[in-house]
Protein backbone atom coordinates (compact mmCIF):
# COMPACT_ATOMS: atom_id res chain seq x y z
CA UNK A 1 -5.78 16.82 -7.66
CA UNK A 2 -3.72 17.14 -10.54
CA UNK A 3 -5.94 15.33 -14.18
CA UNK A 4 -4.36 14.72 -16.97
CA UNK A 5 -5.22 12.87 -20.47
CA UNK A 6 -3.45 10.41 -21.93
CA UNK A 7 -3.94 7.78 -24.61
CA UNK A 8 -2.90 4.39 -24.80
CA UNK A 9 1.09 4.42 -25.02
CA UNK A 10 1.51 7.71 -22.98
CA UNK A 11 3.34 8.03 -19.76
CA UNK A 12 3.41 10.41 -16.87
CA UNK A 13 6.40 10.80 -14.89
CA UNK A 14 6.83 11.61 -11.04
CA UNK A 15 9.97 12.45 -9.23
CA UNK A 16 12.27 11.35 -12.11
CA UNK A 17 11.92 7.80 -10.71
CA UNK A 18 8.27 6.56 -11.62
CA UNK A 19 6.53 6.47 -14.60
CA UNK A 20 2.99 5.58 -15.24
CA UNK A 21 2.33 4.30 -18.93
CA UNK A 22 -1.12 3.70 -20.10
CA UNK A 23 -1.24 0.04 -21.21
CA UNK A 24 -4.91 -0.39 -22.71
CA UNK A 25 -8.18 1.16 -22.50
CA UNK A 26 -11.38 -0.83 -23.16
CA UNK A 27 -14.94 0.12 -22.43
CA UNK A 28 -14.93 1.08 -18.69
CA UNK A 29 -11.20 -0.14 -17.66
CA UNK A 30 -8.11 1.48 -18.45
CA UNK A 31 -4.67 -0.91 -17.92
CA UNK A 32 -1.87 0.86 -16.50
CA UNK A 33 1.83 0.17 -16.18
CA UNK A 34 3.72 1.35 -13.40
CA UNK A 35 7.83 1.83 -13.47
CA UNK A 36 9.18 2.13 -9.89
CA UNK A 37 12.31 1.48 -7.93
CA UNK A 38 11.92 -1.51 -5.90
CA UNK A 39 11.76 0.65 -2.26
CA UNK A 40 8.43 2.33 -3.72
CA UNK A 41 5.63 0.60 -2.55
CA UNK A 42 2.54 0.48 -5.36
CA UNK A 43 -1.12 -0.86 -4.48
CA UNK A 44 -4.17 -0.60 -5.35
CA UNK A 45 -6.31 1.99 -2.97
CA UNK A 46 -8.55 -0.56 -2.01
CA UNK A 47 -5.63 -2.53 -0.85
CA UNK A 48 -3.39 0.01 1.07
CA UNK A 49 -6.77 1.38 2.93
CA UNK A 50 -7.14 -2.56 3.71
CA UNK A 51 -3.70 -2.70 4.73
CA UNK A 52 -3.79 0.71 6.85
CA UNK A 53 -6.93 -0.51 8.64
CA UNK A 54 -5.01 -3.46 9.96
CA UNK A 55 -2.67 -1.80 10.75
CA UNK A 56 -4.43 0.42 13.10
CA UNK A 57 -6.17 -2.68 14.49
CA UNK A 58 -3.16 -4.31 15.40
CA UNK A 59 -1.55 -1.29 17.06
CA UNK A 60 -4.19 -1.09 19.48
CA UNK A 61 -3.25 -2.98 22.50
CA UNK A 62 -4.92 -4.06 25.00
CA UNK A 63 -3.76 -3.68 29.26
CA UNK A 64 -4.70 -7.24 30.05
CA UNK A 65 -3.03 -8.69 26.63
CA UNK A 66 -0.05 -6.46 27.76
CA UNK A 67 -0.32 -8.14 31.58
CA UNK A 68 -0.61 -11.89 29.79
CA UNK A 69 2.31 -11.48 27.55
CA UNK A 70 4.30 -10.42 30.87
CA UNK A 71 3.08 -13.72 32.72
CA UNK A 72 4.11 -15.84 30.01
CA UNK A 73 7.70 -14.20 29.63
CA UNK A 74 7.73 -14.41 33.55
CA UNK A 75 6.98 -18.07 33.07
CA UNK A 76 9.55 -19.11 30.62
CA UNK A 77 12.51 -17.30 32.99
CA UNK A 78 12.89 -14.49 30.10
């Protein structure tokens, strides 16, 4: 893991493409400003480990929910 200081008004840049400024620091919180083309996805950790739990949740599949979604398509003449 790569630290690095910065005070309020400083940037870091990564890959020529993204640059994180540092917007405001208060007691306990520091404010940050991220620069990114619009295919780079940016979230919080707590969000993309949310988002990578579904994920894996709704990749597993089930035999029987495989067998019932075959019935139904069976049904319909598809």
């Amino acid at each position: 893991m790569l630290v690095l200081t910065r005070k309020k008004n400083e940037s870091i840049i990564i890959a020529d493409n993204i640059e994180i400024s540092v917007v405001e620091v208060t007691k306990g919180h520091v404010k940050l400003g991220i620069k990114a083309p619009r295919d780079v996805t940016v979230h919080r950790k707590e969000v993309y480990d949310a988002i990578k739990l579904e994920n894996i949740e709704a990749a597993k599949v089930r035999v029987e929910d495989i067998s019932a979604l075959k019935d139904i398509f069976k049904k319909n003449g598809n």
